[in-house]
Protein backbone atom coordinates (compact mmCIF):
# COMPACT_ATOMS: atom_id res chain seq x y z
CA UNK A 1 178.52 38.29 -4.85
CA UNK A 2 178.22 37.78 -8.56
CA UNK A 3 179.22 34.89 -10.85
CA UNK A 4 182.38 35.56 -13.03
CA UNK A 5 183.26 33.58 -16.32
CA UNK A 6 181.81 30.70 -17.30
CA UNK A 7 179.50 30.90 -14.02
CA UNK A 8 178.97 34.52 -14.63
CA UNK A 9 177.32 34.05 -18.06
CA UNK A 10 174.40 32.05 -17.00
CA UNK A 11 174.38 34.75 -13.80
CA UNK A 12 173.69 37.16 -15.92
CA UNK A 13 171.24 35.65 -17.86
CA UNK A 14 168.65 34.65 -14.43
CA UNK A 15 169.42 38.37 -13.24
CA UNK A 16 168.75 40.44 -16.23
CA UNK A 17 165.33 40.41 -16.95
CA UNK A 18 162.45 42.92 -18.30
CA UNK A 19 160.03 41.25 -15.62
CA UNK A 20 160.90 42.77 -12.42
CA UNK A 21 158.44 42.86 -9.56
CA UNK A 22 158.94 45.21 -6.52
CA UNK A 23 160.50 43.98 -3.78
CA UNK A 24 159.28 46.11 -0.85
CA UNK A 25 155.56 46.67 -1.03
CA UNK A 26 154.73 47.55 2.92
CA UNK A 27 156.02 49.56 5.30
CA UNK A 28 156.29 46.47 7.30
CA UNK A 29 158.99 45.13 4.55
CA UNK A 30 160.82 48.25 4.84
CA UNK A 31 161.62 47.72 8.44
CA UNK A 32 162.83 44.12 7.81
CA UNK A 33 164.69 45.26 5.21
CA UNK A 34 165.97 47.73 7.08
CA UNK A 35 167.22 46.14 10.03
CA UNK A 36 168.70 43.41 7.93
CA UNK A 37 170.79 45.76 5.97
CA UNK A 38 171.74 47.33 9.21
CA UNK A 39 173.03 43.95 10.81
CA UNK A 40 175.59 44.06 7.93
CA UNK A 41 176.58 47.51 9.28
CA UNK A 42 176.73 46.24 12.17
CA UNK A 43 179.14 43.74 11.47
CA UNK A 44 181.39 46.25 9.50
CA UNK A 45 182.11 48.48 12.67
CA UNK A 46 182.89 45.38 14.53
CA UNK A 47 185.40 44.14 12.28
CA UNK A 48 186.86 47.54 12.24
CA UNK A 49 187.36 47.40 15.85
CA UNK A 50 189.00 44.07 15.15
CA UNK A 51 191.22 44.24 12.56
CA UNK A 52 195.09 45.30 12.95
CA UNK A 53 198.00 43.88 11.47
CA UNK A 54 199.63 40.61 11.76
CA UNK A 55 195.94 38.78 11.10
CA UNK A 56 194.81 36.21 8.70
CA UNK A 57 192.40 35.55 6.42
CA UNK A 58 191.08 32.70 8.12
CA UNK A 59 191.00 34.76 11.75
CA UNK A 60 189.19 37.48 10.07
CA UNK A 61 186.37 35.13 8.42
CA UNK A 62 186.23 33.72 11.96
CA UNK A 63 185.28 36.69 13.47
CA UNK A 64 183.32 37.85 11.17
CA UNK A 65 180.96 34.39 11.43
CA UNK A 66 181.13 34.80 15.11
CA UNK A 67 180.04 38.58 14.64
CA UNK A 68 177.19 37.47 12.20
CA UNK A 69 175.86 34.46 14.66
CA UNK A 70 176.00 37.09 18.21
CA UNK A 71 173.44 39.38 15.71
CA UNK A 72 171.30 36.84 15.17
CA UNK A 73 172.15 36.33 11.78
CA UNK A 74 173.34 33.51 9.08
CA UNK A 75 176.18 34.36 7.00
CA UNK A 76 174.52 34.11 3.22
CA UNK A 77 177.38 33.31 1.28
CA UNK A 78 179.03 30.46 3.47
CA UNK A 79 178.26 27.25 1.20
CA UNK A 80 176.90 29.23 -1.75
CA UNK A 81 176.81 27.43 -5.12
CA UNK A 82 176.58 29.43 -8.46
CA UNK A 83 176.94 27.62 -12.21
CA UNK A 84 180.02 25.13 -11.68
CA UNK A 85 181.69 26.68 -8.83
CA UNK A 86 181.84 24.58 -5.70
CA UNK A 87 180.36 25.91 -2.69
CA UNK A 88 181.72 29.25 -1.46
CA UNK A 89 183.85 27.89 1.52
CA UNK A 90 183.81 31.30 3.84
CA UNK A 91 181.27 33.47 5.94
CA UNK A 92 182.80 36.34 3.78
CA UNK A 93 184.61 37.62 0.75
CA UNK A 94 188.03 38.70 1.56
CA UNK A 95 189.62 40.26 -1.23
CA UNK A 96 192.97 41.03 -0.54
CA UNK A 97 194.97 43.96 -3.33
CA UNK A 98 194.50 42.81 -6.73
CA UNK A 99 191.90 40.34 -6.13
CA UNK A 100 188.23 42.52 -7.00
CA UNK A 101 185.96 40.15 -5.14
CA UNK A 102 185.49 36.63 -4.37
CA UNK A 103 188.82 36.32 -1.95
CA UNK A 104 188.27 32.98 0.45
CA UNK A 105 189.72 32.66 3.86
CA UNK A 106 192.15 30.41 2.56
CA UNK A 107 193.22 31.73 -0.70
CA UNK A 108 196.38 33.95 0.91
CA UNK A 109 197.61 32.46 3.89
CA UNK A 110 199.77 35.19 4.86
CA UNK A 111 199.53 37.65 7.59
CA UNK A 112 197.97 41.34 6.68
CA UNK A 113 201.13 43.66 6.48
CA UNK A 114 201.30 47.51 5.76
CA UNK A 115 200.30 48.58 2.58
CA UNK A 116 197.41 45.36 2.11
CA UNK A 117 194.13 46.30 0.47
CA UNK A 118 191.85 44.17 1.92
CA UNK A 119 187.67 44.98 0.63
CA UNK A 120 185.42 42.96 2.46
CA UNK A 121 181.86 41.80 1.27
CA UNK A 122 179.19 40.63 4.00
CA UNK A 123 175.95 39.14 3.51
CA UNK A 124 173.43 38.39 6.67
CA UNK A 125 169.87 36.99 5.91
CA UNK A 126 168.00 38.40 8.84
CA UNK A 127 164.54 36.83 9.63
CA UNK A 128 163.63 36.28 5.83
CA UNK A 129 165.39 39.70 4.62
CA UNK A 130 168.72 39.72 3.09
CA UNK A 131 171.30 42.91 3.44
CA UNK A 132 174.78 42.84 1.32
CA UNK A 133 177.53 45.41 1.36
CA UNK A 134 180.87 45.56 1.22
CA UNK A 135 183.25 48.04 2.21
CA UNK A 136 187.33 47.98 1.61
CA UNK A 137 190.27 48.78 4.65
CA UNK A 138 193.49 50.07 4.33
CA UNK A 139 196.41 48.50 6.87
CA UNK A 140 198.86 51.37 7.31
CA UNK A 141 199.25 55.01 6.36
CA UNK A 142 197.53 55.47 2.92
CA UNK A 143 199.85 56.72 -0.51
CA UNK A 144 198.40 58.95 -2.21
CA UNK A 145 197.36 56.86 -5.48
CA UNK A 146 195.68 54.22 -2.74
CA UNK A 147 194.05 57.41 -1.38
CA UNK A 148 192.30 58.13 -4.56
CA UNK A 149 191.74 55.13 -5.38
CA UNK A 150 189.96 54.38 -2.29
CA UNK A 151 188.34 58.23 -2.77
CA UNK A 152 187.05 57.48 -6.34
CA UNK A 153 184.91 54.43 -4.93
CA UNK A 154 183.05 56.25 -2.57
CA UNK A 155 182.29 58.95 -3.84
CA UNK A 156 180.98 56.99 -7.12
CA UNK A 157 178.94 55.18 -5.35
CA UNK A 158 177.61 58.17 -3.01
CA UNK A 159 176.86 60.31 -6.10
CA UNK A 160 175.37 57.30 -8.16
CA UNK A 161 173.53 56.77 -5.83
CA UNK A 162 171.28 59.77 -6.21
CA UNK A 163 170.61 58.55 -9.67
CA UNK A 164 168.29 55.45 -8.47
CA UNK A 165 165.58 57.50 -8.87
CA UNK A 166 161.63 57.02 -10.46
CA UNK A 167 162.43 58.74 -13.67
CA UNK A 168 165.36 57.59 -14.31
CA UNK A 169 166.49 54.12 -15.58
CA UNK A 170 169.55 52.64 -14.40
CA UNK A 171 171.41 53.80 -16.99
CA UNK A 172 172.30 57.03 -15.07
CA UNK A 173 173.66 55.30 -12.77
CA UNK A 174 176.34 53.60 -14.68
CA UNK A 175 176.34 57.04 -16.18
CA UNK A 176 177.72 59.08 -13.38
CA UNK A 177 179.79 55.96 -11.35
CA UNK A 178 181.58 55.71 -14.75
CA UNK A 179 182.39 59.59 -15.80
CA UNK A 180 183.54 60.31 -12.20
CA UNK A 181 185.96 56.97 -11.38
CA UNK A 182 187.30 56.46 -15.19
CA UNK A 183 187.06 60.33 -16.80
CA UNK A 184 187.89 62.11 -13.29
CA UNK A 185 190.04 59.84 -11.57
CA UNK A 186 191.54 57.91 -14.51
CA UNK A 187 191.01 54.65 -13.35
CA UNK A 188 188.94 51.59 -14.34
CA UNK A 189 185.74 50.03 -13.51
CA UNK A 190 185.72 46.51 -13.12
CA UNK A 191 183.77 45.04 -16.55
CA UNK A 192 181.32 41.86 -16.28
CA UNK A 193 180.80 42.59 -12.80
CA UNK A 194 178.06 44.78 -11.03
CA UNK A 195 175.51 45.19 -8.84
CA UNK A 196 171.93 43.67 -8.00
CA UNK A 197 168.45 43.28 -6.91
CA UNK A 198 167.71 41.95 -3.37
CA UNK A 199 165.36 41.58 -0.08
CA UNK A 200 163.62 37.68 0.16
CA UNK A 201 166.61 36.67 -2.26
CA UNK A 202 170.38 37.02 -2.21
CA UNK A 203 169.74 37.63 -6.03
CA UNK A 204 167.40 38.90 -8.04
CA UNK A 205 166.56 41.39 -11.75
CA UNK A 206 167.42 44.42 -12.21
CA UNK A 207 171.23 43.74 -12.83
CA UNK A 208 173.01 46.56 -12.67
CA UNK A 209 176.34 47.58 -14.27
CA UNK A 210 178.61 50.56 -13.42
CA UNK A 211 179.62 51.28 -16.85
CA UNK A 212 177.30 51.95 -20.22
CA UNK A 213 177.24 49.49 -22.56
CA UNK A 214 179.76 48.91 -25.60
CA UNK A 215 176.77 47.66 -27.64
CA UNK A 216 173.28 47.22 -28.11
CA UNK A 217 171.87 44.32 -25.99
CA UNK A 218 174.95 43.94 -23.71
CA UNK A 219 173.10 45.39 -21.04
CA UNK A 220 168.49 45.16 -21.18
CA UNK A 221 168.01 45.93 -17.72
CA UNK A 222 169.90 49.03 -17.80
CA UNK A 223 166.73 50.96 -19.65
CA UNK A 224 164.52 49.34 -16.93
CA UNK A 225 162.86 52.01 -15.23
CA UNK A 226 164.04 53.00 -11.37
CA UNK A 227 160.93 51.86 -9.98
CA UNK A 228 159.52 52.55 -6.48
CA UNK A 229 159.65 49.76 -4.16
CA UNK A 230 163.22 48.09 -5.91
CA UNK A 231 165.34 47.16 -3.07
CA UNK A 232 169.26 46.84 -4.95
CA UNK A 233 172.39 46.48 -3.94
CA UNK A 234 175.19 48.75 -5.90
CA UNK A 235 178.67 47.91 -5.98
CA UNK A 236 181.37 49.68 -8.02
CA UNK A 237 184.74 47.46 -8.24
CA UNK A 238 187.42 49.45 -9.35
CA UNK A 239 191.12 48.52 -10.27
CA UNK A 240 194.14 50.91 -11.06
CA UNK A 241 195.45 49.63 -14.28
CA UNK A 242 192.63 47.73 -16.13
CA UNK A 243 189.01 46.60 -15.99
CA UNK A 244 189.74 43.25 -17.16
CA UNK A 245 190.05 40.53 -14.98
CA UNK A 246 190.94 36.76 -14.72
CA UNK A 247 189.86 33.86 -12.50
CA UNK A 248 191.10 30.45 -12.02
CA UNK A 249 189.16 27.77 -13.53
CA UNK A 250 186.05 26.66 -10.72
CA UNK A 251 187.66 29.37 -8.96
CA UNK A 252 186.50 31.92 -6.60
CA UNK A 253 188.57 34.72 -6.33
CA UNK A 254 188.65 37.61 -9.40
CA UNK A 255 191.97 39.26 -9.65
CA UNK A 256 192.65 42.27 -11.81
CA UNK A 257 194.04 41.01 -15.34
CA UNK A 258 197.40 43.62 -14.79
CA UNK A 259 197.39 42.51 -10.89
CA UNK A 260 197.32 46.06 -10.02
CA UNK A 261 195.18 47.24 -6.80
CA UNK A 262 191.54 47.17 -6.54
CA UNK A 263 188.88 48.65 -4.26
CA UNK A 264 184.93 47.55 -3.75
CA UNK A 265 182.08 49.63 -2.19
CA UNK A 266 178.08 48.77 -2.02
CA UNK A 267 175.42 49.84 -0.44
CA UNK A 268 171.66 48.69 0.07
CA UNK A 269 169.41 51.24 -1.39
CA UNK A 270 165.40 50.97 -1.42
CA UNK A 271 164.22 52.99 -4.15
CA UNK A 272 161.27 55.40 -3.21
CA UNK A 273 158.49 57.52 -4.59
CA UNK A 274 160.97 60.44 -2.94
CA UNK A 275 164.09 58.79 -4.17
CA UNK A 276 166.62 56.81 -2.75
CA UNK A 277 167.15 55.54 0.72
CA UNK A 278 170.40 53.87 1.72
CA UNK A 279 169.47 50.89 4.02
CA UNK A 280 173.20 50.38 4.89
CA UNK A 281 173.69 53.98 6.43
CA UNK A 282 176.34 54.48 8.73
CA UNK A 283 178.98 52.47 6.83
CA UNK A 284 180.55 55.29 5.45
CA UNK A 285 181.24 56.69 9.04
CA UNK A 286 183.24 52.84 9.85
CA UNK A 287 187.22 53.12 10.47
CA UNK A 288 188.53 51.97 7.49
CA UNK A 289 192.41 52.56 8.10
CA UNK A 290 193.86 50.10 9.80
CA UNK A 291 197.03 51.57 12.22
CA UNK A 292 197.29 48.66 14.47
C-alpha cells in the first residue's frame, strides 16, 4: 500500500531516503520475519479456497479479516491514514479490473462474474513483524491477452527478484521488471507506484520503483546499494493500455487512466550476504483461477 497523488507525493518523500538502516540484524529477526510473511501466505491459500463466483467485495474482506484474526494476526491496513486520505476502511485491498490497487470493500458493490480481475493485497503485523503481498485471481477460464497479462507479472517479479542482490543497487531491478513486462510483453508498468522497505514498519526507505527513471533525481534510492539485512517488499502493477493512472479526490482506489485491465504481484524478500530470500514462498503455488 502506497500513497497516490497528492498523498503519494509526501509518501514518497518519508520513503526515499539515502539513510537506510538494516532491518533484519539477527537470526532471531529472520524467523519473525519469516513467519509473519508466511501468515500472509497463509491467508492467500485460504481465500483461494474461498473464493468462487457470485461473491462480494464486502464478503471477501470479511473473510479475509476473519482469516487474519484465526492466525493470530491484525489486518495492517484496516484504519490506515496516509497524507489527506481518510482512514483505509477494509482489512484488504480489493482491486477489481482496471482499478491497480487501493480497491475498498465497498467501492463495487456488485457480485464477481466471469471474466473479473480481482488482485488482492494483504498485510498482517505478526507479533511486532509486518509481512505484505499481494497476489491477483482470475474468475473464469482465462483469454489469452488476460493470460499474459497475468504471465508478464510473475514472471517480472520472479526474475527481478534475483536482482536484489549485494552488488547491485536497485536499479537492476527496475531494470529487468521493466525490459521483460513493457519490451517483451508490450504492456505497461504502473508509474508513481512501487514497492518498499518493511519488517517493525508497514513502511519504510529504500523505495523502490519498477521502471528507470525519466530524469535525474526522480528516483535517489534507486542507486542505493542492495544491502544485506534489507527486508522489502516488491510489487510490479501492470495495466494493458497505459501506465498512467487516476484517482478520485481523498480517494482510495487507483484505476488505470485508459480503464483497461490491470494485474499486481509482491513478494517479501530479505536481502542476504547469499542473495535473496523470498519470505512469502509458496504464494506462487496458490490457485489463482477461480472456476466456481
Amino acid at each position: 500500500m502506497i500513497p497516490a497523488g497528492e498523498d503519494r507525493q509526501a509518501g514518497l518523500k518519508d520513503l526515499q531516503s539515502p539513510l537506510m538502516q538494516t532491518t533484519v540484524q539477527s537470526k532471531k529477526d529472520h524467523e519473525a520475519a519469516y513467519v509473519a510473511a508466511q501468515k500472509v501466505v497463509e491467508t492467500h491459500h485460504a481465500l483461494a479456497d474461498f473464493l468462487e463466483h457470485g461473491q462480494t467485495l464486502a464478503q471477501i474482506d470479511r473473510f479475509v479479516g476473519e482469516t487474519i484474526k484465526s492466525l493470530g494476526g491484525v489486518s495492517c491496513f484496516y484504519k490506515y491514514r496516509t497524507g489527506r486520505l481518510p482512514p483505509f476502511p477494509s482489512q484488504a485491498c480489493l482491486s477489481v479490473n482496471d482499478c491497480v490497487v487501493h480497491g475498498t470493500a465497498g467501492y463495487l458493490t456488485r457480485e464477481m462474474k466471469d471474466g473479473d480481475v480481482l488482485s488482492i493485497d494483504i498485510g498482517i503485523k505478526y507479533r511486532g513483524w509486518f509481512g505484505d503481498a499481494a497476489w491477483t485471481y482470475v474468475f473464469g477460464e482465462m483469454k489469452p491477452q488476460i493470460k499474459k497479462l497475468t504471465d508478464s507479472g510473475k514472471e517480472s517479479l520472479h526474475v527481478g527478484i534475483k536482482e536484489l542482490r549485494p552488488g547491485n543497487t536497485y536499479m537492476a531491478w527496475a531494470e529487468r521488471v521493466q525490459d521483460i513486462v513493457e519490451n517483451q510483453y508490450g504492456f505497461h508498468l504502473i508509474r508513481g507506484l512501487g514497492g518498499h522497505g518493511l519488517g517493525r514498519k508497514l513502511h519504510s526507505p529504500p523505495w523502490i520503483s519498477n521502471v528507470l527513471p525519466s530524469y535525474r533525481g526522480e528516483w535517489p534510492d534507486g542507486n542505493l546499494p542492495c544491502e544485506p539485512g534489507t527486508l522489502v517488499a516488491v510489487e510490479p502493477m501492470i495495466g494493458i493500455g497505459t501506465g498512467q493512472i487516476e484517482q478520485g479526490h481523498r480517494e482510495w482506489p487507483i484505476f488505470t487512466a485508459d480503464h483497461s485491465m490491470s494485474v499486481h504481484y509482491e513478494h517479501d524478500v530479505l536481502i542476504t550476504d547469499d542473495g535473496p530470500v523470498i519470505l512469502t514462498e509458496g504464494l506462487e503455488q496458490v490457485r489463482d483461477v477461480i472456476t466456481r
